[in-house]
PDB file of N, CA and C in Angstrom:
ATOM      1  N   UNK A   1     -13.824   1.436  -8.693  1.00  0.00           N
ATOM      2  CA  UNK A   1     -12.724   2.289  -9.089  1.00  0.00           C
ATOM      3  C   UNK A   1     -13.248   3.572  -9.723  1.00  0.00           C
ATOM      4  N   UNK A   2     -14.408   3.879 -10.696  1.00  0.00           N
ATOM      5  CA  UNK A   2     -14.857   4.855 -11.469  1.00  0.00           C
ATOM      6  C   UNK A   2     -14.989   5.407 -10.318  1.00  0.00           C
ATOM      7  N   UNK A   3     -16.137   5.195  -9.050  1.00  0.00           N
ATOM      8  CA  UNK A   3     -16.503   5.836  -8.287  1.00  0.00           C
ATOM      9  C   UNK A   3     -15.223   6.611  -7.506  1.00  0.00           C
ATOM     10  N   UNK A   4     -14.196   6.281  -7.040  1.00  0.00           N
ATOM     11  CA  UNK A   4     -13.140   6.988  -6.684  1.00  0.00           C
ATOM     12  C   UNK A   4     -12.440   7.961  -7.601  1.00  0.00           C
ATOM     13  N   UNK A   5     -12.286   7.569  -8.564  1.00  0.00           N
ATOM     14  CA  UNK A   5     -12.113   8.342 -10.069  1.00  0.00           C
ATOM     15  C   UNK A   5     -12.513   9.800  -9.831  1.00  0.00           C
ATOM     16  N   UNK A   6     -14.066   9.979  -9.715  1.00  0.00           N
ATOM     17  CA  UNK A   6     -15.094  10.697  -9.943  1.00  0.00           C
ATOM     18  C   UNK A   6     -14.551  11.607  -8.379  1.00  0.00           C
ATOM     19  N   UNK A   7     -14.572  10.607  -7.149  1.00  0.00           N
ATOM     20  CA  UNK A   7     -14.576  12.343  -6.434  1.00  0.00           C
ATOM     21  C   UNK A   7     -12.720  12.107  -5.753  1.00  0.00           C
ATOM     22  N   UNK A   8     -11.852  11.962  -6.270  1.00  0.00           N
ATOM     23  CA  UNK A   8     -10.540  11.950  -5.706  1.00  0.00           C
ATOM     24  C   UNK A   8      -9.937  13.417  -6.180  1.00  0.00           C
ATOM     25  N   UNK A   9      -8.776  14.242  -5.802  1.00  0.00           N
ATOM     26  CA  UNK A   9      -8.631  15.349  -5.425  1.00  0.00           C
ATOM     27  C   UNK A   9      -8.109  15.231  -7.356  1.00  0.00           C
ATOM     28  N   UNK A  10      -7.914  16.323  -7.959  1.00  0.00           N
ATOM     29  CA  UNK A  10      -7.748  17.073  -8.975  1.00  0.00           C
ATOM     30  C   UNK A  10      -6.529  17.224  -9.378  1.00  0.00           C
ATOM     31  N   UNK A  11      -5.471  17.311 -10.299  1.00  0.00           N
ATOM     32  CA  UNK A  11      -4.451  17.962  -9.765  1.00  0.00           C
ATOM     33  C   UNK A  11      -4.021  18.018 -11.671  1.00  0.00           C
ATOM     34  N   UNK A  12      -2.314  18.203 -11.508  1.00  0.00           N
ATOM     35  CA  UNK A  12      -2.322  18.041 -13.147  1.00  0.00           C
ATOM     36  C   UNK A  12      -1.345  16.936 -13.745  1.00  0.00           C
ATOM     37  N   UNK A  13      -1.878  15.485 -12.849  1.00  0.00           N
ATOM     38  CA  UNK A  13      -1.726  13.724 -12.980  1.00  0.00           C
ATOM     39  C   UNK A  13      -2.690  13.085 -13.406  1.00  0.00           C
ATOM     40  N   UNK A  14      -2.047  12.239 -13.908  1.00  0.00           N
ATOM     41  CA  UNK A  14      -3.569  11.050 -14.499  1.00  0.00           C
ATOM     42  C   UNK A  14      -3.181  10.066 -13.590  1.00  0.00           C
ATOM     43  N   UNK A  15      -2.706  10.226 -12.095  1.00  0.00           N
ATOM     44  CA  UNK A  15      -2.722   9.350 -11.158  1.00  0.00           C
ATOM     45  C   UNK A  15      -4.056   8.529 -10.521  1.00  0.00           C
ATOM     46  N   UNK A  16      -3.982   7.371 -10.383  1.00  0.00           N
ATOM     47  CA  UNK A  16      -5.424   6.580  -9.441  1.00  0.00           C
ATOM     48  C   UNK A  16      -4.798   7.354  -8.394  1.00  0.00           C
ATOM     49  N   UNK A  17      -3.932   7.078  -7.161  1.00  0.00           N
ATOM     50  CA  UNK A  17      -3.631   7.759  -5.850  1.00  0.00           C
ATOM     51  C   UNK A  17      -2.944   8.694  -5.892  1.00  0.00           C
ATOM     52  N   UNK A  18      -3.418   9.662  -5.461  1.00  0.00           N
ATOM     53  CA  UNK A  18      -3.223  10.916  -4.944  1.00  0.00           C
ATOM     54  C   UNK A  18      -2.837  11.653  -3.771  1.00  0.00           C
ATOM     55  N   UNK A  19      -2.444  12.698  -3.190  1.00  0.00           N
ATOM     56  CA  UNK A  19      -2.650  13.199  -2.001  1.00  0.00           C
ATOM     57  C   UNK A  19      -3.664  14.180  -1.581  1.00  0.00           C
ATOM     58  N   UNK A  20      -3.886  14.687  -0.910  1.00  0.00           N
ATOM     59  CA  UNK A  20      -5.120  15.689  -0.948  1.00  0.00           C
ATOM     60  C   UNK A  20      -4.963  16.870  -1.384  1.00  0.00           C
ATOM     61  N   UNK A  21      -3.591  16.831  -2.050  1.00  0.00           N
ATOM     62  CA  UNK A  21      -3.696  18.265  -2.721  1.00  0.00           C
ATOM     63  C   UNK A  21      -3.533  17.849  -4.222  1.00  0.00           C
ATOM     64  N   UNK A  22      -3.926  16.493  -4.744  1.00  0.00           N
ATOM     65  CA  UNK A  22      -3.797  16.061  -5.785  1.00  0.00           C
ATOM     66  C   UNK A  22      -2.576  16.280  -6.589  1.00  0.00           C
ATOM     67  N   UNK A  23      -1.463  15.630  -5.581  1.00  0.00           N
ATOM     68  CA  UNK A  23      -0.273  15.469  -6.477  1.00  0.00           C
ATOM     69  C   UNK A  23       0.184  14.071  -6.170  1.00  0.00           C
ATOM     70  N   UNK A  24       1.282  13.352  -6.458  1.00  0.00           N
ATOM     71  CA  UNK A  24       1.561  11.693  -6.582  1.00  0.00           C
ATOM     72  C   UNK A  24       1.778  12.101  -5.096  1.00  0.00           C
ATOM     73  N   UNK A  25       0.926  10.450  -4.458  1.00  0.00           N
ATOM     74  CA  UNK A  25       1.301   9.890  -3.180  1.00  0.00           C
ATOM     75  C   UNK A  25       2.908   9.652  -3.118  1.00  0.00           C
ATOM     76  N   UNK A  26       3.408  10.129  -1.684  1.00  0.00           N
ATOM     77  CA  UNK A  26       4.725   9.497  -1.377  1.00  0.00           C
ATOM     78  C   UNK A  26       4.995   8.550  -0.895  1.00  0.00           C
ATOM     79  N   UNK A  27       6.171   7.745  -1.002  1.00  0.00           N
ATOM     80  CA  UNK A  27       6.489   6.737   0.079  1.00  0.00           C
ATOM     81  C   UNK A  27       6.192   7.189   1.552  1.00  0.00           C
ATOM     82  N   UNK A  28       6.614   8.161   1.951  1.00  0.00           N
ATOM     83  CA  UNK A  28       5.883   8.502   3.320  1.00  0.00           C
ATOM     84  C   UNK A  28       4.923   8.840   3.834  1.00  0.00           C
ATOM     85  N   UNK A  29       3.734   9.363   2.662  1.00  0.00           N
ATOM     86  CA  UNK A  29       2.303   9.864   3.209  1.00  0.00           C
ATOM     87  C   UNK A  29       1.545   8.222   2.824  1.00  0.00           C
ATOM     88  N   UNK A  30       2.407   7.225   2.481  1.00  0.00           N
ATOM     89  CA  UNK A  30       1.492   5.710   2.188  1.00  0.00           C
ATOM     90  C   UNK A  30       1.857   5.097   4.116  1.00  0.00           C
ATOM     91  N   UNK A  31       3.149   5.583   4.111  1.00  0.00           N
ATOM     92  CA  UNK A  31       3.468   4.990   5.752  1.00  0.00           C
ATOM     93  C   UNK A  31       2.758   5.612   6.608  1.00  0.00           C
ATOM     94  N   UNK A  32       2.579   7.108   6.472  1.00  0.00           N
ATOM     95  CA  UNK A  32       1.523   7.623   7.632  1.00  0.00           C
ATOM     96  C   UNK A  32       0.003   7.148   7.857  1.00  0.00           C
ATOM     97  N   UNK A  33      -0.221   7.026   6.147  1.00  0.00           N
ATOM     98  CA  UNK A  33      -1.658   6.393   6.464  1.00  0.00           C
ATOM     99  C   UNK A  33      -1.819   5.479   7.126  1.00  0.00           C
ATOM    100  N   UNK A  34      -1.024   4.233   6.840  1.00  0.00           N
ATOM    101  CA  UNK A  34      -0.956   2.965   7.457  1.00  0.00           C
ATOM    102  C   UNK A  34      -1.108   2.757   8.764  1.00  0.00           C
ATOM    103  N   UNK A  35       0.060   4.283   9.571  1.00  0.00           N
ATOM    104  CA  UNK A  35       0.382   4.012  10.757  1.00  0.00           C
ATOM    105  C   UNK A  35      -0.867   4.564  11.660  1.00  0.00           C
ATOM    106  N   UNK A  36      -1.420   6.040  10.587  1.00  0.00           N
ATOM    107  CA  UNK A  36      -3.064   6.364  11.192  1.00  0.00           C
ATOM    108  C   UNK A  36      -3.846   5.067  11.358  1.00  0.00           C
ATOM    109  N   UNK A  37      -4.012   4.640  10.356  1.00  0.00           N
ATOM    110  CA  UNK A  37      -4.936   3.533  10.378  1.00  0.00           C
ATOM    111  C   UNK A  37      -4.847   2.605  11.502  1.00  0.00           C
ATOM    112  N   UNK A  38      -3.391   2.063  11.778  1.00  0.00           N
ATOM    113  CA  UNK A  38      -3.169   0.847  12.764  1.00  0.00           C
ATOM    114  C   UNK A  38      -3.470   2.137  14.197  1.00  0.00           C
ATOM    115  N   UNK A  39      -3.197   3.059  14.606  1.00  0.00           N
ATOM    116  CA  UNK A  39      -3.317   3.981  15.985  1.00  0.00           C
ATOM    117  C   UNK A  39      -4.945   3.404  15.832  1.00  0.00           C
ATOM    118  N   UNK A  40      -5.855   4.015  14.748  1.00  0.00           N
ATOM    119  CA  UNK A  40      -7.897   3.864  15.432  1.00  0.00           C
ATOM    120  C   UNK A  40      -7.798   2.705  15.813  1.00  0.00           C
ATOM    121  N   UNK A  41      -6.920   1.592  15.551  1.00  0.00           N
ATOM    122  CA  UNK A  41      -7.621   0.095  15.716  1.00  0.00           C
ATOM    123  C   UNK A  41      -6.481  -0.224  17.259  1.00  0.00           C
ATOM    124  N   UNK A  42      -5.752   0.577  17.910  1.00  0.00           N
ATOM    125  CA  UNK A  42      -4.937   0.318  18.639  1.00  0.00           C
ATOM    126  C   UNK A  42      -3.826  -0.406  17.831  1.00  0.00           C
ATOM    127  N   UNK A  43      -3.295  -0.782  17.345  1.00  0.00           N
ATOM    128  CA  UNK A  43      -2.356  -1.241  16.827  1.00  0.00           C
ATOM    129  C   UNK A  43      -1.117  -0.555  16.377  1.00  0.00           C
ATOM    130  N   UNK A  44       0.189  -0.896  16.125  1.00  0.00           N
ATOM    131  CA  UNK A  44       1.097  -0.729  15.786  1.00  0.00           C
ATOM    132  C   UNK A  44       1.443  -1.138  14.631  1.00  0.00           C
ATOM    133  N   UNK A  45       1.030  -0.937  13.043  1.00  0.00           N
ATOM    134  CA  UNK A  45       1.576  -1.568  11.953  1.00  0.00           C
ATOM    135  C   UNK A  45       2.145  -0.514  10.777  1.00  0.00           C
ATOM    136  N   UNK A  46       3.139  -1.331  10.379  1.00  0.00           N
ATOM    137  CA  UNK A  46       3.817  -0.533   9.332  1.00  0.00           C
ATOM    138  C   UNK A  46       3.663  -1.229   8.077  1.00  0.00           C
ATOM    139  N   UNK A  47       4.438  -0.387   7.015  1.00  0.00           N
ATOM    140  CA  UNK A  47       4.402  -1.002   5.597  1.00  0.00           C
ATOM    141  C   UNK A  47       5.579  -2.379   5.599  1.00  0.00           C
ATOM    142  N   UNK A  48       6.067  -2.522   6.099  1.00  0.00           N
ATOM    143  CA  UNK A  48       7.498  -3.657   6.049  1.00  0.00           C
ATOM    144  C   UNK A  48       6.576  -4.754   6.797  1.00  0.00           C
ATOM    145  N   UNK A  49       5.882  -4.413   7.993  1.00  0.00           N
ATOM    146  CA  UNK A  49       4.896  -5.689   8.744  1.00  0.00           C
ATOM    147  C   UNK A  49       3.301  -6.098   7.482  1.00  0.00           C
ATOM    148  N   UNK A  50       3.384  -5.487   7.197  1.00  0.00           N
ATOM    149  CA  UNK A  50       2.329  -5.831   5.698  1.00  0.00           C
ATOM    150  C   UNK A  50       3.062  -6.786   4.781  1.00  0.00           C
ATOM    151  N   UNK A  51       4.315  -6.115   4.421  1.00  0.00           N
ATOM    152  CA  UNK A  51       5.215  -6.842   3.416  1.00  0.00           C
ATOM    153  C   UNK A  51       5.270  -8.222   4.268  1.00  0.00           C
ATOM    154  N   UNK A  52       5.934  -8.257   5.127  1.00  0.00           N
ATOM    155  CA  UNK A  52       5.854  -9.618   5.808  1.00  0.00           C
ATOM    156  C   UNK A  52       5.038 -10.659   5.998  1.00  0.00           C
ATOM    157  N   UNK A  53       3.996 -10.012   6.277  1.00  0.00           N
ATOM    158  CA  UNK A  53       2.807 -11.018   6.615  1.00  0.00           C
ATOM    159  C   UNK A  53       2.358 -11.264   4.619  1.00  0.00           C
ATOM    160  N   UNK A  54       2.529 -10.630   4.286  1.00  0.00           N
ATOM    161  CA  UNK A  54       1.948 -11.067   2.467  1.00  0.00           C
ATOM    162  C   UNK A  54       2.987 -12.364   2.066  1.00  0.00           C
ATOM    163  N   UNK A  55       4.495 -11.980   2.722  1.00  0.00           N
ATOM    164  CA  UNK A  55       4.934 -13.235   1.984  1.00  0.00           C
ATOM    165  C   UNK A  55       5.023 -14.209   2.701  1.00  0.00           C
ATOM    166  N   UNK A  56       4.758 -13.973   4.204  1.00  0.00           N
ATOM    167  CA  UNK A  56       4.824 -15.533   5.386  1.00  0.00           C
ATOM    168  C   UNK A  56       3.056 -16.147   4.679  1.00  0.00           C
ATOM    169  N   UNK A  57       2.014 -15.213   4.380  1.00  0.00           N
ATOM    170  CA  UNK A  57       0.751 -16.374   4.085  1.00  0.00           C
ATOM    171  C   UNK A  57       0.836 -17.098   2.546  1.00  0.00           C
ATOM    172  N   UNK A  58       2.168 -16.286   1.621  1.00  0.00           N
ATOM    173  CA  UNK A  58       2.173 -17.297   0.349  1.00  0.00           C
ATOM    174  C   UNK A  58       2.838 -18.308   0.609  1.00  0.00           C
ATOM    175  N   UNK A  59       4.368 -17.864   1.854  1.00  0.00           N
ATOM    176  CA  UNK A  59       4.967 -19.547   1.682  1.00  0.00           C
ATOM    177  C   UNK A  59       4.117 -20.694   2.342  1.00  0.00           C
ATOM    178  N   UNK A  60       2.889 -19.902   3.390  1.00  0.00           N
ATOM    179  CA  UNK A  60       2.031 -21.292   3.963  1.00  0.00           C
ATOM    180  C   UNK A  60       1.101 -22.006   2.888  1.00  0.00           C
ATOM    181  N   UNK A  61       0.972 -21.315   2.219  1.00  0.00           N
ATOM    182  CA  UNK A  61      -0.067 -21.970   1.097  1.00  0.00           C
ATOM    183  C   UNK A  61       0.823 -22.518   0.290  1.00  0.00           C
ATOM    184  N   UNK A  62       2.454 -22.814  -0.097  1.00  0.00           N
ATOM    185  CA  UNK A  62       2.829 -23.572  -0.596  1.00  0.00           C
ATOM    186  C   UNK A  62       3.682 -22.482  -2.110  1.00  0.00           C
ATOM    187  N   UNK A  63       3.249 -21.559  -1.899  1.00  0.00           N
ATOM    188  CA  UNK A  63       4.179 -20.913  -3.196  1.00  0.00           C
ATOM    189  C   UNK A  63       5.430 -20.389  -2.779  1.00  0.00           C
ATOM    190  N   UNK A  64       6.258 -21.213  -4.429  1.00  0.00           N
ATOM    191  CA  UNK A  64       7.219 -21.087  -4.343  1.00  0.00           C
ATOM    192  C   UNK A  64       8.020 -20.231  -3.646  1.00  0.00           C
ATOM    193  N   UNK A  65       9.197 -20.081  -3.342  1.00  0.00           N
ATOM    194  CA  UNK A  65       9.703 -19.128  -2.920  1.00  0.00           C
ATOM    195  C   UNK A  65      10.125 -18.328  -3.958  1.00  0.00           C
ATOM    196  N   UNK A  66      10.954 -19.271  -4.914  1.00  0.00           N
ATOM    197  CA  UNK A  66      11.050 -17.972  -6.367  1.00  0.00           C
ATOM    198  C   UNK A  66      10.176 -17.293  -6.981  1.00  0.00           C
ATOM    199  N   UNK A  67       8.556 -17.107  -6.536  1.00  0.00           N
ATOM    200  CA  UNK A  67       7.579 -16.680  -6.957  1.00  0.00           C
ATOM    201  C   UNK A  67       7.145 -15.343  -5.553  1.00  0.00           C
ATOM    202  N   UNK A  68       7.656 -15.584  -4.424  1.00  0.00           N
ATOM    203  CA  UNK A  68       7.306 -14.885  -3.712  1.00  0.00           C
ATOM    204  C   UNK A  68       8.506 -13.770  -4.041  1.00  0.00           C
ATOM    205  N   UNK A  69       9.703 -14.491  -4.276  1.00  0.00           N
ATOM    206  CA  UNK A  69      10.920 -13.329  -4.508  1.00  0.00           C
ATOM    207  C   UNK A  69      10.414 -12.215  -5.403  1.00  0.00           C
ATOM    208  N   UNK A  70      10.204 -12.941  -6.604  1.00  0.00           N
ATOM    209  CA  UNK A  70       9.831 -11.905  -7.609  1.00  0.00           C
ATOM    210  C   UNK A  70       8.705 -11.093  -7.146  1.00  0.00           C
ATOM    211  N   UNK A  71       7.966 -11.393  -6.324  1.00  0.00           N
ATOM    212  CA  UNK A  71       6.701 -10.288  -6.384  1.00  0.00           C
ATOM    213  C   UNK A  71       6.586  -9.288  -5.178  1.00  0.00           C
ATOM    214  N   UNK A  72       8.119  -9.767  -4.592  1.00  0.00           N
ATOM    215  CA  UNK A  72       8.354  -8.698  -3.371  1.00  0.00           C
ATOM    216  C   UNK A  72       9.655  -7.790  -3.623  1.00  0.00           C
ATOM    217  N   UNK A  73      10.015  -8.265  -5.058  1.00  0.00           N
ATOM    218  CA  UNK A  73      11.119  -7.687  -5.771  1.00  0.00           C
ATOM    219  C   UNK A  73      10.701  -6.059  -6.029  1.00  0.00           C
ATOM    220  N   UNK A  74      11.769  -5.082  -5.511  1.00  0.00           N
ATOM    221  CA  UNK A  74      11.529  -3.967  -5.933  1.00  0.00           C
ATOM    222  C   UNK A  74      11.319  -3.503  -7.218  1.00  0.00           C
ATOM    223  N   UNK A  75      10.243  -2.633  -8.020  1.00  0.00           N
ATOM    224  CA  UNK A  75       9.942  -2.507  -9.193  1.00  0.00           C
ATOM    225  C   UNK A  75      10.493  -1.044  -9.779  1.00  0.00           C
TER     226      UNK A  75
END
């Protein structure tokens, strides 16, 4: 984390994520990345197919569902 600290863009936030012009990440420049990311690997993935797959591998391992609610609960 220091090491990202040290060279992430500048701005006038005491944000960990940033954008490259060092102001707060948006909900939509977190979806573009994602969707860059899934295009290099051929793929098609979004932020809602992330959300999904996080709470289909807690209910296989057996956690609760009232434990998955809360932690997919909007904050």
């Amino acid at each position: 984390m220091l090491d990202w600290l040290a060279v992430r863009p500048t701005g006038p936030h005491d944000l960990v994520f940033t954008n490259r012009f060092g102001r707060p990440i948006t909900i939509t420049g977190i979806q573009l990345q994602i969707a860059g990311y899934g295009r290099r690997l051929g793929l098609r993935v979004s932020c809602h197919q992330l959300r999904h797959t996080f709470a289909r591998q807690l209910i296989e391992v057996g956690t609760p569902v009232t434990t998955v609610q809360r932690l997919l609960a909007d904050v």
